[in-house]
C-alpha atoms as a PDB file:
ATOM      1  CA  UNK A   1       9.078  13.181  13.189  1.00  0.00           C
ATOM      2  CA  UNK A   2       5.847  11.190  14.185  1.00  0.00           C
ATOM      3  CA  UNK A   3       4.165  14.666  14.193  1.00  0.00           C
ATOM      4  CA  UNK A   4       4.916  14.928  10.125  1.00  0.00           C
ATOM      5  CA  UNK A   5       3.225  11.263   9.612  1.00  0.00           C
ATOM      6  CA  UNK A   6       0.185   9.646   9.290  1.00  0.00           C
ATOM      7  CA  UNK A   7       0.980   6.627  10.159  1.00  0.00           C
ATOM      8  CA  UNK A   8       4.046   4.691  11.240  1.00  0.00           C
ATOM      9  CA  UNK A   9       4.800   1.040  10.179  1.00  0.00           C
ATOM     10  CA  UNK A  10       7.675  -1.099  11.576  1.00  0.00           C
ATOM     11  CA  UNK A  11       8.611  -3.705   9.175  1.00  0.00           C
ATOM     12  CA  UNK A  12       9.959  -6.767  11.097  1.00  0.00           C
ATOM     13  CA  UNK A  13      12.351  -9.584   9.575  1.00  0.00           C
ATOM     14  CA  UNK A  14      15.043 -11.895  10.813  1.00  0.00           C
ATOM     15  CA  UNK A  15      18.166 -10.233  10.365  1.00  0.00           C
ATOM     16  CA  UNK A  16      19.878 -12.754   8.382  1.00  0.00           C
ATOM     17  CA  UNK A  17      17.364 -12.079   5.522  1.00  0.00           C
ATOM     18  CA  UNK A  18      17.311  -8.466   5.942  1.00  0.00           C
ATOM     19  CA  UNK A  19      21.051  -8.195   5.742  1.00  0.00           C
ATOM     20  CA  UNK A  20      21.528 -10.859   2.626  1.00  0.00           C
ATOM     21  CA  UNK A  21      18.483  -8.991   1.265  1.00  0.00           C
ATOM     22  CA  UNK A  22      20.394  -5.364   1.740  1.00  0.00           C
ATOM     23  CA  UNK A  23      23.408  -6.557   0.020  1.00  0.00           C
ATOM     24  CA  UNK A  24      22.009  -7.853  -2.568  1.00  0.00           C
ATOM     25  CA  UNK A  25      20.212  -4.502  -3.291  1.00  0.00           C
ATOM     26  CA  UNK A  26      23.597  -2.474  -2.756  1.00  0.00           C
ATOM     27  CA  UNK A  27      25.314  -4.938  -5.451  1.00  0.00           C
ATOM     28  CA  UNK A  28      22.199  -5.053  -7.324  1.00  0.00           C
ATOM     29  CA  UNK A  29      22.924  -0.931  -7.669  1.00  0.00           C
ATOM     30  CA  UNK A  30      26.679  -1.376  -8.268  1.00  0.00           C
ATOM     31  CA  UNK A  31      28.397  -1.462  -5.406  1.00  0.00           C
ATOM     32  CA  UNK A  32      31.249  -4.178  -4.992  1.00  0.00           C
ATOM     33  CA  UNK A  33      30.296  -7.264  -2.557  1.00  0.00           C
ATOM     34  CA  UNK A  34      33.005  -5.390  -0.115  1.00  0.00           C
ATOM     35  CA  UNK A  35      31.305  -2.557  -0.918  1.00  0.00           C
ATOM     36  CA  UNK A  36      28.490  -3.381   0.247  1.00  0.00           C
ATOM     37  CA  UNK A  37      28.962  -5.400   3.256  1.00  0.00           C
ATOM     38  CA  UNK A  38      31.340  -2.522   4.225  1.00  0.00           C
ATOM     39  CA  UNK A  39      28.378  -0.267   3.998  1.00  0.00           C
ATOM     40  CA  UNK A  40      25.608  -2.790   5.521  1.00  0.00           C
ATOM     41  CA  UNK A  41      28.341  -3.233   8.573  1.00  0.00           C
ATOM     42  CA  UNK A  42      28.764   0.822   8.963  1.00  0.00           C
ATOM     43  CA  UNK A  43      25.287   1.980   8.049  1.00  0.00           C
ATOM     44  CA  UNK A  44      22.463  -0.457   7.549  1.00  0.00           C
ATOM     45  CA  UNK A  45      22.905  -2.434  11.053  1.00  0.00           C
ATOM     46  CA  UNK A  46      23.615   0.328  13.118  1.00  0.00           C
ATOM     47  CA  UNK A  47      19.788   2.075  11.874  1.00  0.00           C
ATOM     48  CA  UNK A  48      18.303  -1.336  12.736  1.00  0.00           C
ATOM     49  CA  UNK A  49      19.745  -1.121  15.677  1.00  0.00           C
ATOM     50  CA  UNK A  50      18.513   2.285  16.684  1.00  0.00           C
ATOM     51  CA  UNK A  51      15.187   1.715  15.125  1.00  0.00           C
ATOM     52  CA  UNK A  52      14.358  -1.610  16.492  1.00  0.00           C
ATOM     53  CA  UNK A  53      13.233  -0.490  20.172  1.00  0.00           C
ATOM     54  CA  UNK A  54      10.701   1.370  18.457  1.00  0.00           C
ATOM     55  CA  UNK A  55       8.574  -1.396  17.138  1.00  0.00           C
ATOM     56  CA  UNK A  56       6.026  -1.360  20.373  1.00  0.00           C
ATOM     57  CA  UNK A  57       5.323   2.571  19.137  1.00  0.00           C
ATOM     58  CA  UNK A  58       4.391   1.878  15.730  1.00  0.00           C
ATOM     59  CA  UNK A  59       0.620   2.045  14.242  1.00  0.00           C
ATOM     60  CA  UNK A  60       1.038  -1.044  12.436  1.00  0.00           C
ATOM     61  CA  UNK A  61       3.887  -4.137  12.420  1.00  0.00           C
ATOM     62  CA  UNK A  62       4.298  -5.823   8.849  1.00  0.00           C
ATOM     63  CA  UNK A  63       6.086  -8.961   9.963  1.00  0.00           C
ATOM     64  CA  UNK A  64       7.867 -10.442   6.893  1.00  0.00           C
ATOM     65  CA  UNK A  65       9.470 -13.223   9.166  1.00  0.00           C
ATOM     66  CA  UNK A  66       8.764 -16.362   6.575  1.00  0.00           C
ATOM     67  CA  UNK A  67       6.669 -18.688   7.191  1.00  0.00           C
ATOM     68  CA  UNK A  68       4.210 -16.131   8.561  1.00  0.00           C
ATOM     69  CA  UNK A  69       3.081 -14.671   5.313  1.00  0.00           C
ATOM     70  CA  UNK A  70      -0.019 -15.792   3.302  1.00  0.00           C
END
């Protein structure tokens, strides 16, 4: 895939916030509160997973962690 791209950015933030931030967007777009954990549990967290070893090959880390930004 990094063949396709310009550029690759990691986006980094605590995963507390990323989760409560992920369903919020899936009930903010109708799912159900079980709805959407069930999908955050099952889909969401394992891609974070995966994609989190990655972060050392991206062109450019946004960290969102609070407290950092300005």
């Amino acid at each position: 895939m990094r063949g396709q791209l310009d550029e690759v950015w990691f986006v980094a933030v605590e995963d507390l916030l990323r989760r409560r931030r992920l369903l919020d967007r899936h009930v903010r777009f109708g799912k159900s509160a079980e709805a959407a954990a069930g999908w955050v549990d099952t889909l969401d967290e394992p891609n974070a997973v995966l994609v989190a070893p990655t972060r050392s090959q991206a062109d450019r880390v946004v960290d969102l962690t609070p407290g950092l930004l300005r």
